[in-house]
C-alpha atoms as a PDB file:
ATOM      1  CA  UNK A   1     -20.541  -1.437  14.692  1.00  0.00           C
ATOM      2  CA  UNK A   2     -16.981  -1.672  13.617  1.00  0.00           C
ATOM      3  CA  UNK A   3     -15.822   0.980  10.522  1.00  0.00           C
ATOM      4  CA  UNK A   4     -13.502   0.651   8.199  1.00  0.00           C
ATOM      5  CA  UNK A   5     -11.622   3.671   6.249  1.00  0.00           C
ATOM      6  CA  UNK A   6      -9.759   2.614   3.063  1.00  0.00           C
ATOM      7  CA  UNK A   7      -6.996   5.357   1.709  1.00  0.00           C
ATOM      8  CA  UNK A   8      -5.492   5.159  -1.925  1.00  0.00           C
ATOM      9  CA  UNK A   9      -3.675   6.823  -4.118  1.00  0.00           C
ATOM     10  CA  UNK A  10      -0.309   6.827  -6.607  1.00  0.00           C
ATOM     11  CA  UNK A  11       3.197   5.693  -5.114  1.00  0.00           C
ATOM     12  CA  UNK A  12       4.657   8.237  -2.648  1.00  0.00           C
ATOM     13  CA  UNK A  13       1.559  10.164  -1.917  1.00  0.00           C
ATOM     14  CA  UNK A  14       2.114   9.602   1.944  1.00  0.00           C
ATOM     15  CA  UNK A  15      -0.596   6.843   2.937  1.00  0.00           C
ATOM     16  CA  UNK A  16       0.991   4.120   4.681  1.00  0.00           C
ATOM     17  CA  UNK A  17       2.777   7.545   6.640  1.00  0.00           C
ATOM     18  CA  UNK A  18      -0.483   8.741   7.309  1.00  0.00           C
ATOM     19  CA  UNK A  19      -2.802   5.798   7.637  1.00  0.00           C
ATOM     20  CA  UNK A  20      -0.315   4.280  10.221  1.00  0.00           C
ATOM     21  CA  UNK A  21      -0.493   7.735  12.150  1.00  0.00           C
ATOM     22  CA  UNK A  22      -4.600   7.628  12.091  1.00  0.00           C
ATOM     23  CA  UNK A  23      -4.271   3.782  13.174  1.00  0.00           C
ATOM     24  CA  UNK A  24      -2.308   4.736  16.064  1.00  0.00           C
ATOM     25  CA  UNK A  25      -4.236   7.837  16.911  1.00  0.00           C
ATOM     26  CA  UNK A  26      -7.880   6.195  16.906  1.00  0.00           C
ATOM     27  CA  UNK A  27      -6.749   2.236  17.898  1.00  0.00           C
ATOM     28  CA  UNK A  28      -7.477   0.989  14.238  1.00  0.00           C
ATOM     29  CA  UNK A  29      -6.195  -1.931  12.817  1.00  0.00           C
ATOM     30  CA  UNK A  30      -3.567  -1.083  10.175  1.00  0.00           C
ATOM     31  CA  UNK A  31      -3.588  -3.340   7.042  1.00  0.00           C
ATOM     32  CA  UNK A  32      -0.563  -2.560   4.919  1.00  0.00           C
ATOM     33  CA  UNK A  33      -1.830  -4.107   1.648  1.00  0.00           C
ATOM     34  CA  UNK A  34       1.508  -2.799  -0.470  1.00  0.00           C
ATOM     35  CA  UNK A  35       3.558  -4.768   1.924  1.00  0.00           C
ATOM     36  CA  UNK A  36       1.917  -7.841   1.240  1.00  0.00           C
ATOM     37  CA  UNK A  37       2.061  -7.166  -3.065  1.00  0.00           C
ATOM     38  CA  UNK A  38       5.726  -6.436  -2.228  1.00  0.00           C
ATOM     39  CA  UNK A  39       5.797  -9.601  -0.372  1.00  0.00           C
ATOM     40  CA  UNK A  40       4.648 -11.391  -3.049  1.00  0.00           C
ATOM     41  CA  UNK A  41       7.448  -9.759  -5.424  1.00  0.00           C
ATOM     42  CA  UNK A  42      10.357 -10.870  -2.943  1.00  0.00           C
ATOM     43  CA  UNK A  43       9.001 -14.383  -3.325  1.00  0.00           C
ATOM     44  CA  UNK A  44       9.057 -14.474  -7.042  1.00  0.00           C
ATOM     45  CA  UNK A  45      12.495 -12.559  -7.469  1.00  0.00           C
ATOM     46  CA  UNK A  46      13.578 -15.276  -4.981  1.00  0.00           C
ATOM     47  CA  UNK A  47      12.823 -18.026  -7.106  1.00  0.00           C
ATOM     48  CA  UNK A  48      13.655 -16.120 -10.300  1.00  0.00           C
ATOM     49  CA  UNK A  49      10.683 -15.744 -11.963  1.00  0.00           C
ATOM     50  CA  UNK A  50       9.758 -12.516 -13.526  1.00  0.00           C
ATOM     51  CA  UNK A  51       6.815 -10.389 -11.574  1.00  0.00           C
ATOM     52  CA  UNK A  52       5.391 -10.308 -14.875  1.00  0.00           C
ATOM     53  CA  UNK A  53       5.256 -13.249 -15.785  1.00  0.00           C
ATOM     54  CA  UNK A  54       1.231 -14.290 -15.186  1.00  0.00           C
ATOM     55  CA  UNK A  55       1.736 -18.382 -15.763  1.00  0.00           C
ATOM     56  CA  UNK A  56       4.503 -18.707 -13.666  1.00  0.00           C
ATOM     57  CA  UNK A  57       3.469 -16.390 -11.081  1.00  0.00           C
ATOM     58  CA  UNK A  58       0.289 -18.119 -10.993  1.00  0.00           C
ATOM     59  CA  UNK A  59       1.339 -21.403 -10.169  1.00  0.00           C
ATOM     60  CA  UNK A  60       3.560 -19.617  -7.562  1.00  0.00           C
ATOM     61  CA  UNK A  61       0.182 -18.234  -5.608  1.00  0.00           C
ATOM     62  CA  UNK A  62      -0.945 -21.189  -5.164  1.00  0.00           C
ATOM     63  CA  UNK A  63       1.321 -21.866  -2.011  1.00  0.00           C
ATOM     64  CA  UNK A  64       2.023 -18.735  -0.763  1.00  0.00           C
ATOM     65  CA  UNK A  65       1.618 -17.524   2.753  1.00  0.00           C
ATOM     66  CA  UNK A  66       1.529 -13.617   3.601  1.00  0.00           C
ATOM     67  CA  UNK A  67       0.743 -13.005   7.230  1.00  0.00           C
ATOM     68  CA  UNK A  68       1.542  -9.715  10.235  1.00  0.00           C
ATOM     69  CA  UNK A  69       2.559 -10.777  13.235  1.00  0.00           C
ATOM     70  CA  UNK A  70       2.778  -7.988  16.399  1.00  0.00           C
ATOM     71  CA  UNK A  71       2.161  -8.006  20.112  1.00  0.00           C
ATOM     72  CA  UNK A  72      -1.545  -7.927  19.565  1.00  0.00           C
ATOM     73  CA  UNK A  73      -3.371  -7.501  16.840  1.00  0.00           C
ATOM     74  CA  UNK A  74      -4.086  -3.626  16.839  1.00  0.00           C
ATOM     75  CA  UNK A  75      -0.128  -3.043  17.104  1.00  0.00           C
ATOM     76  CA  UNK A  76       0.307  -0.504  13.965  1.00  0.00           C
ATOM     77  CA  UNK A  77       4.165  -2.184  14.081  1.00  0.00           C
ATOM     78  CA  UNK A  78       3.538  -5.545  13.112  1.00  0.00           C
ATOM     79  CA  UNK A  79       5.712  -7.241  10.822  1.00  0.00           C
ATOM     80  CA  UNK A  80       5.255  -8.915   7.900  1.00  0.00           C
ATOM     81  CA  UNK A  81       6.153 -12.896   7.398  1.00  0.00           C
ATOM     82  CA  UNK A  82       6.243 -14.717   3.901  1.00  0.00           C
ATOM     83  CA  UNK A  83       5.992 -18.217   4.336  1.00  0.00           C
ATOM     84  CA  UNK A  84       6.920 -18.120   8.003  1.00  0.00           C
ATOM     85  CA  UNK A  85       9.779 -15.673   7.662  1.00  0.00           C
ATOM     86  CA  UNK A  86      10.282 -11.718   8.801  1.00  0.00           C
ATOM     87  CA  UNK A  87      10.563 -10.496   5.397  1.00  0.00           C
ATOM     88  CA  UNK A  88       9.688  -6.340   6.990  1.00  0.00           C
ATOM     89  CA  UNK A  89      12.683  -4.822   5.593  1.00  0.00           C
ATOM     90  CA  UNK A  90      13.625  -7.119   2.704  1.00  0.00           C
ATOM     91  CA  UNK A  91      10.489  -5.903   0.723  1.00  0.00           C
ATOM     92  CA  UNK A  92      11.957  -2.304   0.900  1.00  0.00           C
ATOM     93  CA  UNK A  93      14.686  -2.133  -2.079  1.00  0.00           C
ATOM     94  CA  UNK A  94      14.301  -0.677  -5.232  1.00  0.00           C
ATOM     95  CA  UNK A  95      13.638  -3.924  -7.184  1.00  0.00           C
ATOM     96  CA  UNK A  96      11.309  -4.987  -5.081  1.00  0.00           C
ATOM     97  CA  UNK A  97       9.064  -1.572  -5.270  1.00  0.00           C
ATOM     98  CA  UNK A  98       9.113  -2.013  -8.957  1.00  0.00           C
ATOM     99  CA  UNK A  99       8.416  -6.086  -8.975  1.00  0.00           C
ATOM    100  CA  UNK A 100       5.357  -5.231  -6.872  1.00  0.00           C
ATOM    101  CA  UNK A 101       4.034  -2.378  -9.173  1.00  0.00           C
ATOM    102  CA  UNK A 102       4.604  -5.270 -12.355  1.00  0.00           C
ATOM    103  CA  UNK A 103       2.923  -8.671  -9.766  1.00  0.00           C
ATOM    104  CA  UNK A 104      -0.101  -6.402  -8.653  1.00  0.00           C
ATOM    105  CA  UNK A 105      -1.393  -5.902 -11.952  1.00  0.00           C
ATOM    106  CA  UNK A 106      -1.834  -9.753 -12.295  1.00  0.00           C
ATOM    107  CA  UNK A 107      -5.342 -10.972 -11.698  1.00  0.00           C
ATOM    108  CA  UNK A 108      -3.888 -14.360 -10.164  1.00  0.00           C
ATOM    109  CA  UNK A 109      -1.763 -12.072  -7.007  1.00  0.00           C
ATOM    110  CA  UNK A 110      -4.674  -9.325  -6.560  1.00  0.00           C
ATOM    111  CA  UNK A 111      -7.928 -12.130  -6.827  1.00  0.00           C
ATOM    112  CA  UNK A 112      -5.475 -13.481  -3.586  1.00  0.00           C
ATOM    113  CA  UNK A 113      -4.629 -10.503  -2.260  1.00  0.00           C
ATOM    114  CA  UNK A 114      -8.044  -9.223  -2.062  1.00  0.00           C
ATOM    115  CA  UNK A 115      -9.584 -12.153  -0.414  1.00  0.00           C
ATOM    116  CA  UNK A 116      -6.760 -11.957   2.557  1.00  0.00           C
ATOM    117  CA  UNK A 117      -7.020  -8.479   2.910  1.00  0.00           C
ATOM    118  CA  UNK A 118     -10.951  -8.573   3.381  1.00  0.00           C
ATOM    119  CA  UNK A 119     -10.748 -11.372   5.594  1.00  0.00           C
ATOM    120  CA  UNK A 120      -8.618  -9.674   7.531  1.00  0.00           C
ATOM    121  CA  UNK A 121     -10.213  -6.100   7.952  1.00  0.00           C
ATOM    122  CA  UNK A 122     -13.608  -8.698   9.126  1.00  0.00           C
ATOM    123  CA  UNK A 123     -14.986  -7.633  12.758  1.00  0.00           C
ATOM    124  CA  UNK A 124     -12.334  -4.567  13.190  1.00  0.00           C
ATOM    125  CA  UNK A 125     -12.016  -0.910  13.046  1.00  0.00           C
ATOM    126  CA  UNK A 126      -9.647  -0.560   9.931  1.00  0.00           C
ATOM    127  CA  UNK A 127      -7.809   1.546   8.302  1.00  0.00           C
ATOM    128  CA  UNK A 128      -6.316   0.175   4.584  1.00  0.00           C
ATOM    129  CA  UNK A 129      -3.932   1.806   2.244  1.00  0.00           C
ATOM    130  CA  UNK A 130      -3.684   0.921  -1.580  1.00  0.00           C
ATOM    131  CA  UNK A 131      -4.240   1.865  -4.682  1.00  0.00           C
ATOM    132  CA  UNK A 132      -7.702  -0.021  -5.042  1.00  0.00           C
ATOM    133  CA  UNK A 133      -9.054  -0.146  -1.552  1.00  0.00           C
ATOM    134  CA  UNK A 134     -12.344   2.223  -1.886  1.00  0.00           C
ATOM    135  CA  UNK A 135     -13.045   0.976  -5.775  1.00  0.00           C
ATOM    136  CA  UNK A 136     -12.195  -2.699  -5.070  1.00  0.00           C
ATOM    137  CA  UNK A 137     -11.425  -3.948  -1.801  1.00  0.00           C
ATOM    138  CA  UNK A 138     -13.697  -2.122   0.287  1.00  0.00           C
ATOM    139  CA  UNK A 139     -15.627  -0.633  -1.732  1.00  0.00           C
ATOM    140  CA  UNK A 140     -18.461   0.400   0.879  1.00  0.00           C
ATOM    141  CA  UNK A 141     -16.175   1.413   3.209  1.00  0.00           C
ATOM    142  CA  UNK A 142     -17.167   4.191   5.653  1.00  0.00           C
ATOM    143  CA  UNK A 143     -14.498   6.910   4.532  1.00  0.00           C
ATOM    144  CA  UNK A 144     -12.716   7.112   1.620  1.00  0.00           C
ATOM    145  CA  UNK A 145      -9.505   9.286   1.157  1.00  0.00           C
ATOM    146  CA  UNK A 146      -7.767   9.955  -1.969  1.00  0.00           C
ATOM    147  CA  UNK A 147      -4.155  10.966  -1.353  1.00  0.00           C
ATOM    148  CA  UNK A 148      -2.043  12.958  -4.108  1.00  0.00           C
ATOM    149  CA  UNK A 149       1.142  15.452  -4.655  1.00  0.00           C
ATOM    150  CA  UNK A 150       2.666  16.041  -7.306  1.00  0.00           C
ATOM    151  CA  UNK A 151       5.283  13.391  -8.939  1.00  0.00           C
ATOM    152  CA  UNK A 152       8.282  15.694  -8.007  1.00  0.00           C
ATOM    153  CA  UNK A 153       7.268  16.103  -4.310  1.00  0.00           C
ATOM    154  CA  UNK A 154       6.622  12.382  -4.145  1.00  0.00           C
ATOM    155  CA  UNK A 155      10.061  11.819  -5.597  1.00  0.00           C
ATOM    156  CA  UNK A 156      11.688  13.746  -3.014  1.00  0.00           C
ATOM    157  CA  UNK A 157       9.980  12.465  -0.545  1.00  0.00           C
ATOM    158  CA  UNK A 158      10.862   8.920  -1.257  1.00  0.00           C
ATOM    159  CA  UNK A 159      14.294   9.804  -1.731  1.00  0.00           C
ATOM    160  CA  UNK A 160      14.497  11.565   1.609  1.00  0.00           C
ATOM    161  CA  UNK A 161      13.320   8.142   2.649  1.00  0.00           C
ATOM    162  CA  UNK A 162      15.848   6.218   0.881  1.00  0.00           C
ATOM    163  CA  UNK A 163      18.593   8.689   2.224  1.00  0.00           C
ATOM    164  CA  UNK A 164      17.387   8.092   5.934  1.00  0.00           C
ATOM    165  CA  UNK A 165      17.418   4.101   5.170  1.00  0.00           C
ATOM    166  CA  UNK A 166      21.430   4.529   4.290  1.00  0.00           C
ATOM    167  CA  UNK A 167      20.544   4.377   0.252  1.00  0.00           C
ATOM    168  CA  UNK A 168      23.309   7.012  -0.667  1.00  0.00           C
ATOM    169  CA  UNK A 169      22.929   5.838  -4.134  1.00  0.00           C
ATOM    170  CA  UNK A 170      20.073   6.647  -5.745  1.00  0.00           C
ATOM    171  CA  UNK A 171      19.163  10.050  -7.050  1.00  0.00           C
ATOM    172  CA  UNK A 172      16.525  12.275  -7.881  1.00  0.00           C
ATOM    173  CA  UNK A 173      15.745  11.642 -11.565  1.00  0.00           C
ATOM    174  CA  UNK A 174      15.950   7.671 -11.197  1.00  0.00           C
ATOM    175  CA  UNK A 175      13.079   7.830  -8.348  1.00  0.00           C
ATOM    176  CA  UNK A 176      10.726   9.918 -10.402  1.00  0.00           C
ATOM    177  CA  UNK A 177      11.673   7.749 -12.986  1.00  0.00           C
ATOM    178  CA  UNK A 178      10.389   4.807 -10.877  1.00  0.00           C
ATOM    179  CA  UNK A 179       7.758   6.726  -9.503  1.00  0.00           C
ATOM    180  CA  UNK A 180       6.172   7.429 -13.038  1.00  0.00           C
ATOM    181  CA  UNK A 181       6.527   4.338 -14.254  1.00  0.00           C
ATOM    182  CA  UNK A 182       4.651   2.370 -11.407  1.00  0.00           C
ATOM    183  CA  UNK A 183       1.766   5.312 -11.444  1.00  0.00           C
ATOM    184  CA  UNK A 184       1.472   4.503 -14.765  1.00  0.00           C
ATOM    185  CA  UNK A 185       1.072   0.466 -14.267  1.00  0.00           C
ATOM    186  CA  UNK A 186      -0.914   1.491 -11.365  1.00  0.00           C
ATOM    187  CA  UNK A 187      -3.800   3.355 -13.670  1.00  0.00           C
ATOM    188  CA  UNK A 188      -3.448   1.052 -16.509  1.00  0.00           C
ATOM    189  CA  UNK A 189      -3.674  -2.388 -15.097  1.00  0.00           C
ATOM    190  CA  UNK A 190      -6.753  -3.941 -16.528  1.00  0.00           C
ATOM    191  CA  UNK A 191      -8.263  -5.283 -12.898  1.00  0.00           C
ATOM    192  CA  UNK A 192      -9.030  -2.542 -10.322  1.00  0.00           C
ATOM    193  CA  UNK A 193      -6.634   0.064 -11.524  1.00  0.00           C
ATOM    194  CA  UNK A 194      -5.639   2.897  -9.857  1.00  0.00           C
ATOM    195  CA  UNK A 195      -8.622   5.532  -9.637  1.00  0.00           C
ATOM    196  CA  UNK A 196      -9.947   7.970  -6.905  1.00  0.00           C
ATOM    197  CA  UNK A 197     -13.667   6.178  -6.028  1.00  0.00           C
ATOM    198  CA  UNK A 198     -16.132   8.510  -6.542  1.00  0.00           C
ATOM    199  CA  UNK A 199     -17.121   9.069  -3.171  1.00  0.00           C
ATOM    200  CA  UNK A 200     -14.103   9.310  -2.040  1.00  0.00           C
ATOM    201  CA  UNK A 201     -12.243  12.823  -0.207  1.00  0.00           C
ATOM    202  CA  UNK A 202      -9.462  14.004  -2.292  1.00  0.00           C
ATOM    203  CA  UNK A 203      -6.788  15.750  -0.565  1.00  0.00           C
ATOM    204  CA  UNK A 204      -3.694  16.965  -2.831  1.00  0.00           C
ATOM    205  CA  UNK A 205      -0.644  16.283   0.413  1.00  0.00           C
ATOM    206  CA  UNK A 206       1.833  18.283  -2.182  1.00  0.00           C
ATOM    207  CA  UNK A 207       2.485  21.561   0.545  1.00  0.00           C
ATOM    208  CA  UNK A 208       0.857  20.159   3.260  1.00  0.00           C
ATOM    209  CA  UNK A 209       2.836  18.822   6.628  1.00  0.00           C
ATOM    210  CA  UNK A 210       2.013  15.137   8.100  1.00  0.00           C
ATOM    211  CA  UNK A 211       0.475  17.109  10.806  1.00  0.00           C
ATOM    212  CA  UNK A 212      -1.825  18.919   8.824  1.00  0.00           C
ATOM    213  CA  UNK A 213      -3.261  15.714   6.602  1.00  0.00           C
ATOM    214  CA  UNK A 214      -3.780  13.841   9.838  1.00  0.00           C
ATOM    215  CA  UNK A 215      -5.769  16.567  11.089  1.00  0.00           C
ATOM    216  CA  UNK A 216      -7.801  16.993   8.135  1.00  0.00           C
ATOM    217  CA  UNK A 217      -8.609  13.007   7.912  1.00  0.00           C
ATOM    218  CA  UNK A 218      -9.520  12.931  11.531  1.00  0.00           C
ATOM    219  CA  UNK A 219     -11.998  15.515  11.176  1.00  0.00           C
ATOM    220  CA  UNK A 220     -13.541  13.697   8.648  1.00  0.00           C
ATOM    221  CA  UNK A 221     -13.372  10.549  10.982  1.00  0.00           C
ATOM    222  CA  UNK A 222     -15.577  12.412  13.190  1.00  0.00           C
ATOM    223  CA  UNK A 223     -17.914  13.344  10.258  1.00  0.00           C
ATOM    224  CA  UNK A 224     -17.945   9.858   8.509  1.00  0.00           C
ATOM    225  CA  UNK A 225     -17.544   6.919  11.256  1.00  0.00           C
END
């Protein structure tokens, strides 16, 4: 019987690093659910239309398209297309990061969102990272993981991120900045905020390595699936 595993937590916590790492280690089928809110906030910056704006952004859902494309469908590197075009490393700039924490917390995008993402994870081994996967999208799911680490060590580790993606501009303090503020639209959005379920694992990531998370998920793999 296929399992699914949902992992959440705030921005910068280290789950897309590490759910893509399980996916590839145990032949899941990754579902990157902040690439497709992100995708969402490219389309609406596009048209220039604020991510908050709940009318406008409405109307805008009504003919959007958000599908990953790969060699097959387990392929942890598929891409991600917005109406038909490879939008993978357009949804990665600043402004787009903070137009998905503000589009998320609209009932019109996640109501959407939601219904692809379950369709999707139907008839697979999954593995889903969010911030609402184990409360809202999957909320029976077989494991749940609750990533965390402390603001600072998230805001160095998105920097170091940043840095390695050429983005000499940014520094420290505006990071955190943007790390706070989306952890605190994340937790006060009023549908399916940001919350650890409460049978989920929590594992603070602040002074462990990539290594040592993986291991500790897998073992709970073994325990839970």
């Amino acid at each position: 019987m296929p399992y699914s595993i949902a992992v959440d937590g705030p921005a910068g916590a280290g789950k897309s690093t590490i759910a893509r790492k399980i996916a590839e280690l145990k032949a899941l089928v990754y579902i990157d659910t902040g690439a497709m809110y992100r995708a969402c906030a490219l389309k609406a910056i596009r048209l220039g239309i604020s991510c908050s704006d709940a009318v406008s952004v409405e109307k805008m859902m009504e003919d959007i398209n958000i599908d990953f494309k790969g060699s097959d469908t387990n392929s942890i590197d598929r891409n991600i297309f917005l109406d038909g075009e490879d939008v993978s490393s357009l949804i990665r700039t600043p402004d787009v990061s903070k137009g998905a924490s503000d589009i998320s917390a609209l009932s019109s995008v996640r109501i959407r969102m939601v219904e692809l993402q379950r369709k999707m994870a139907e008839g697979y081994n999954v593995i889903l990272d969010g911030r609402d996967i184990g409360t809202f999208v999957l909320p029976n799911a077989d494991l749940k993981i609750f990533l965390t680490a402390s603001a600072d060590e998230r805001a160095r580790r998105r920097l170091d991120e940043m840095r390695a993606k050429g983005d000499m501009i940014s520094d420290f303090e505006d990071v955190k900045r943007d790390i706070e503020y989306r952890d605190h639209n994340d937790s006060n959005r009023s549908l399916a905020p940001l919350r650890k379920a409460e049978d989920a694992v929590e594992i603070d990531t602040t002074r462990m390595s990539i290594e040592q998370v993986v291991e500790a998920v897998c073992k709970l793999i073994v325990i839970k699936c």
